[in-house]
Protein backbone atom coordinates (compact mmCIF):
# COMPACT_ATOMS: atom_id res chain seq x y z
CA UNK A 1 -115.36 125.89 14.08
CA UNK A 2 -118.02 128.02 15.93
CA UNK A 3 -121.86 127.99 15.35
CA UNK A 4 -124.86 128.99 17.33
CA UNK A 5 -128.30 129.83 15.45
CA UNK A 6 -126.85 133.28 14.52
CA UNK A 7 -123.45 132.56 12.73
CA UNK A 8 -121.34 130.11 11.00
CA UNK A 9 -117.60 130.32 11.20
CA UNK A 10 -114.79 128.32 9.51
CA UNK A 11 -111.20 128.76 9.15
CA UNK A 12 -108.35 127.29 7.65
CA UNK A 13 -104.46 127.51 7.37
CA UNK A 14 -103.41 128.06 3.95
CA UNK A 15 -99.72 127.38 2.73
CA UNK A 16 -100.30 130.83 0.37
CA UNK A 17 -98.97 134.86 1.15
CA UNK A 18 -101.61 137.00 1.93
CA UNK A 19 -101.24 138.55 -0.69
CA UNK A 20 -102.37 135.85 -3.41
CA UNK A 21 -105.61 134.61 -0.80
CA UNK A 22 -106.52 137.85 -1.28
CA UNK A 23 -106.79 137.85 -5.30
CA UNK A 24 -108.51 134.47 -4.63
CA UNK A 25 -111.14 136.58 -2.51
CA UNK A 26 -111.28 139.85 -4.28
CA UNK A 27 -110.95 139.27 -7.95
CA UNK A 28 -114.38 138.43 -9.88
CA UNK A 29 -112.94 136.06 -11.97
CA UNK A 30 -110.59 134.21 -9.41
CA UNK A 31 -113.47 133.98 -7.02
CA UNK A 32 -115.42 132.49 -9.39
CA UNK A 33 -113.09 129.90 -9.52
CA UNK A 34 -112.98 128.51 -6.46
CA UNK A 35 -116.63 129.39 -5.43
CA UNK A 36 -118.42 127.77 -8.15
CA UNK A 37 -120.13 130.71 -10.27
CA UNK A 38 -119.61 132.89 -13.13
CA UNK A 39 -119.24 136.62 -12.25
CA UNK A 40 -119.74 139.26 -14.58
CA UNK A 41 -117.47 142.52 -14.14
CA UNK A 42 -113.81 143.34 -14.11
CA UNK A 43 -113.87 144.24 -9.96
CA UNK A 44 -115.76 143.74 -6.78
CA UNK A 45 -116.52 147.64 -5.37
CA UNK A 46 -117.68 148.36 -2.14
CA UNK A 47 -121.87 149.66 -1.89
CA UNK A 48 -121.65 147.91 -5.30
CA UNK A 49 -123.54 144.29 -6.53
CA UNK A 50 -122.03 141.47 -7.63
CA UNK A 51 -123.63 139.51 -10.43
CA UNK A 52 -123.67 136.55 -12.35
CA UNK A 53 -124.70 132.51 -12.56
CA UNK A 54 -123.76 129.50 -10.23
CA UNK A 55 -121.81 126.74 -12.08
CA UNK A 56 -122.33 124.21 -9.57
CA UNK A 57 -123.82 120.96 -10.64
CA UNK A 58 -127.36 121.12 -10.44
CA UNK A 59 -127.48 125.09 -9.22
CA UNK A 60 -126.78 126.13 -12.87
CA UNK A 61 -130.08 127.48 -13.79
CA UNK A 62 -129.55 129.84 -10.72
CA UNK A 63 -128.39 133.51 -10.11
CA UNK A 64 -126.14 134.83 -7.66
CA UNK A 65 -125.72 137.99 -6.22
CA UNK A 66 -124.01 139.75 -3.35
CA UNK A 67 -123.72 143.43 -2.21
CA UNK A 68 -120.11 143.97 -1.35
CA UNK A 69 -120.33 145.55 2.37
CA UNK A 70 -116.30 146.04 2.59
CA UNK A 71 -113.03 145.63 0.98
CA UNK A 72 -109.78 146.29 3.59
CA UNK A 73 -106.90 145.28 1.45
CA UNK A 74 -105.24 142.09 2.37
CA UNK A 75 -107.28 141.97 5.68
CA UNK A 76 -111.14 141.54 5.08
CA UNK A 77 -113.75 141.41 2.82
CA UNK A 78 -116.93 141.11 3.31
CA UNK A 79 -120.46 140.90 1.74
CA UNK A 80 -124.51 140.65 2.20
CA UNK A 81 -126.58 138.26 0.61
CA UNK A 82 -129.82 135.63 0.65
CA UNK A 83 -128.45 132.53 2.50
CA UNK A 84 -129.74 129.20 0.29
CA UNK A 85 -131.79 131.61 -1.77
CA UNK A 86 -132.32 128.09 -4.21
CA UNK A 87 -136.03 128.66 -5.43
CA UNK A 88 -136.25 129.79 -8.98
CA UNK A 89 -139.93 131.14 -7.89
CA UNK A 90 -139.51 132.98 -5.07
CA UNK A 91 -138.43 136.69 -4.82
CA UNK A 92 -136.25 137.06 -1.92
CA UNK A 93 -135.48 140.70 -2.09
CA UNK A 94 -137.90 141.46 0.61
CA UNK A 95 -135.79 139.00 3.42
CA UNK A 96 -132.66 140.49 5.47
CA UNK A 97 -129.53 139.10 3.86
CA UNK A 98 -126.72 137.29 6.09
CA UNK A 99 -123.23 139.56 6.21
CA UNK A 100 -120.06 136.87 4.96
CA UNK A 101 -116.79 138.33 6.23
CA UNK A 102 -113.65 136.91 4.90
CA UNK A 103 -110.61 137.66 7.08
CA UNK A 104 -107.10 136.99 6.58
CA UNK A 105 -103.95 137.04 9.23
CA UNK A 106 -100.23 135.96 8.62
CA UNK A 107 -99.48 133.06 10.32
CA UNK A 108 -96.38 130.99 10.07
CA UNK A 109 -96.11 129.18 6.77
CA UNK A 110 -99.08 131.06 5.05
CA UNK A 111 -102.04 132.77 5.52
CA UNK A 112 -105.03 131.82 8.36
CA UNK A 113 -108.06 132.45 6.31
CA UNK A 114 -111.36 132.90 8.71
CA UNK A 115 -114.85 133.11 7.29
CA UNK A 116 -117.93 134.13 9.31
CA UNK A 117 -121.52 134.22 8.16
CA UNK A 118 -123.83 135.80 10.64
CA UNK A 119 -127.88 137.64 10.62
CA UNK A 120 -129.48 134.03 10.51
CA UNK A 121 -131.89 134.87 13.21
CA UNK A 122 -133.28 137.58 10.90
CA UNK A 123 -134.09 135.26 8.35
CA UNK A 124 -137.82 134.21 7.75
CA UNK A 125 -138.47 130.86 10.15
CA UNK A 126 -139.53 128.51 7.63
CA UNK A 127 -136.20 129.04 5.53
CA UNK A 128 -133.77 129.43 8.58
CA UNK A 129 -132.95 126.11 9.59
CA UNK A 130 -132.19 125.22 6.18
CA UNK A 131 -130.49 127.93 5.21
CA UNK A 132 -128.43 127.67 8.35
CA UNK A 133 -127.73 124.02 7.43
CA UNK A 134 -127.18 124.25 3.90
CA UNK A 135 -124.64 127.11 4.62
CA UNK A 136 -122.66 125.75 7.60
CA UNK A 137 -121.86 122.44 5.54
CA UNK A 138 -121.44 124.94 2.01
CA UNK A 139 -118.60 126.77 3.91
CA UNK A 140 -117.03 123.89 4.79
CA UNK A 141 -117.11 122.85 0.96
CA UNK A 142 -115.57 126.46 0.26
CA UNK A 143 -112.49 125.95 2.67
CA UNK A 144 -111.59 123.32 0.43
CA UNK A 145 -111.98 124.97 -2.39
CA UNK A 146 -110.06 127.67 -1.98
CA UNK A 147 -106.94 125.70 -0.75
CA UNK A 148 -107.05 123.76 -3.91
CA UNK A 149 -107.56 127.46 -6.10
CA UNK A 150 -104.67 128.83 -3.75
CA UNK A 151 -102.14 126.39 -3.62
CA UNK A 152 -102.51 125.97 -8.21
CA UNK A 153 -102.61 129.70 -8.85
């Protein structure tokens, strides 16, 4: 686990090939899974959004969207977006997004998953703490939930 005010990074060992973490990661529907929202669209594409509703408890009346910055098969996969973009009110196309970068390595008995989320000193100072915060103890949440998706699918 590594943080400073600029990035969050997690990673965890998952008993799961490569090759099945990365349908977890880079299939709409599978990530929507484990990640708590409802994606519309068949694929993610690279320059391309991603769309669709949070299904987490109490987040349901929100959107969620991501521009996919890069899909490397079975290595990395990465994406920009609003960190804790929660209020229904506000408009946060204006703000610099954070880049999320998903990166996966062999290692013995599975696959070492490592996420890093970085570009929080860009983000407005009255929402970076929080959004720093909220998304260092959300990507902890999302480690778990992808070894539960991976080792049932």
């Amino acid at each position: 686990m590594t943080e400073d005010t600029d990035r969050v990074e997690r990673q965890i060992q998952l008993t799961a090939p490569r090759s099945r973490v990365w349908q977890a990661l880079i299939q709409p529907k599978a990530f929507g899974e484990w990640f708590g929202v409802a994606l519309q669209g068949e694929a993610f594409v690279e320059g391309e959004p991603a769309r669709g509703r949070i299904t987490i408890p109490g987040y349901e009346h929100l959107k969620f969207e991501f521009l996919v910055a890069c899909i490397e098969p079975e290595r990395r996969f990465g994406f920009r977006w609003h960190p804790y973009a929660v209020d229904p009110e506000k408009n946060y196309d204006d703000e610099p997004t954070t880049l999320v970068m998903f990166e996966l390595e062999d290692s013995p008995g599975g696959t070492l998953l490592r996420v890093v989320e970085s570009g929080f000193d860009a983000i407005p100072v009255e929402r970076r703490a929080e959004a720093f915060r909220m998304n260092s103890h959300g990507w902890e949440e999302q480690m778990g939930n992808i070894q539960r998706h991976v080792a049932t699918h």
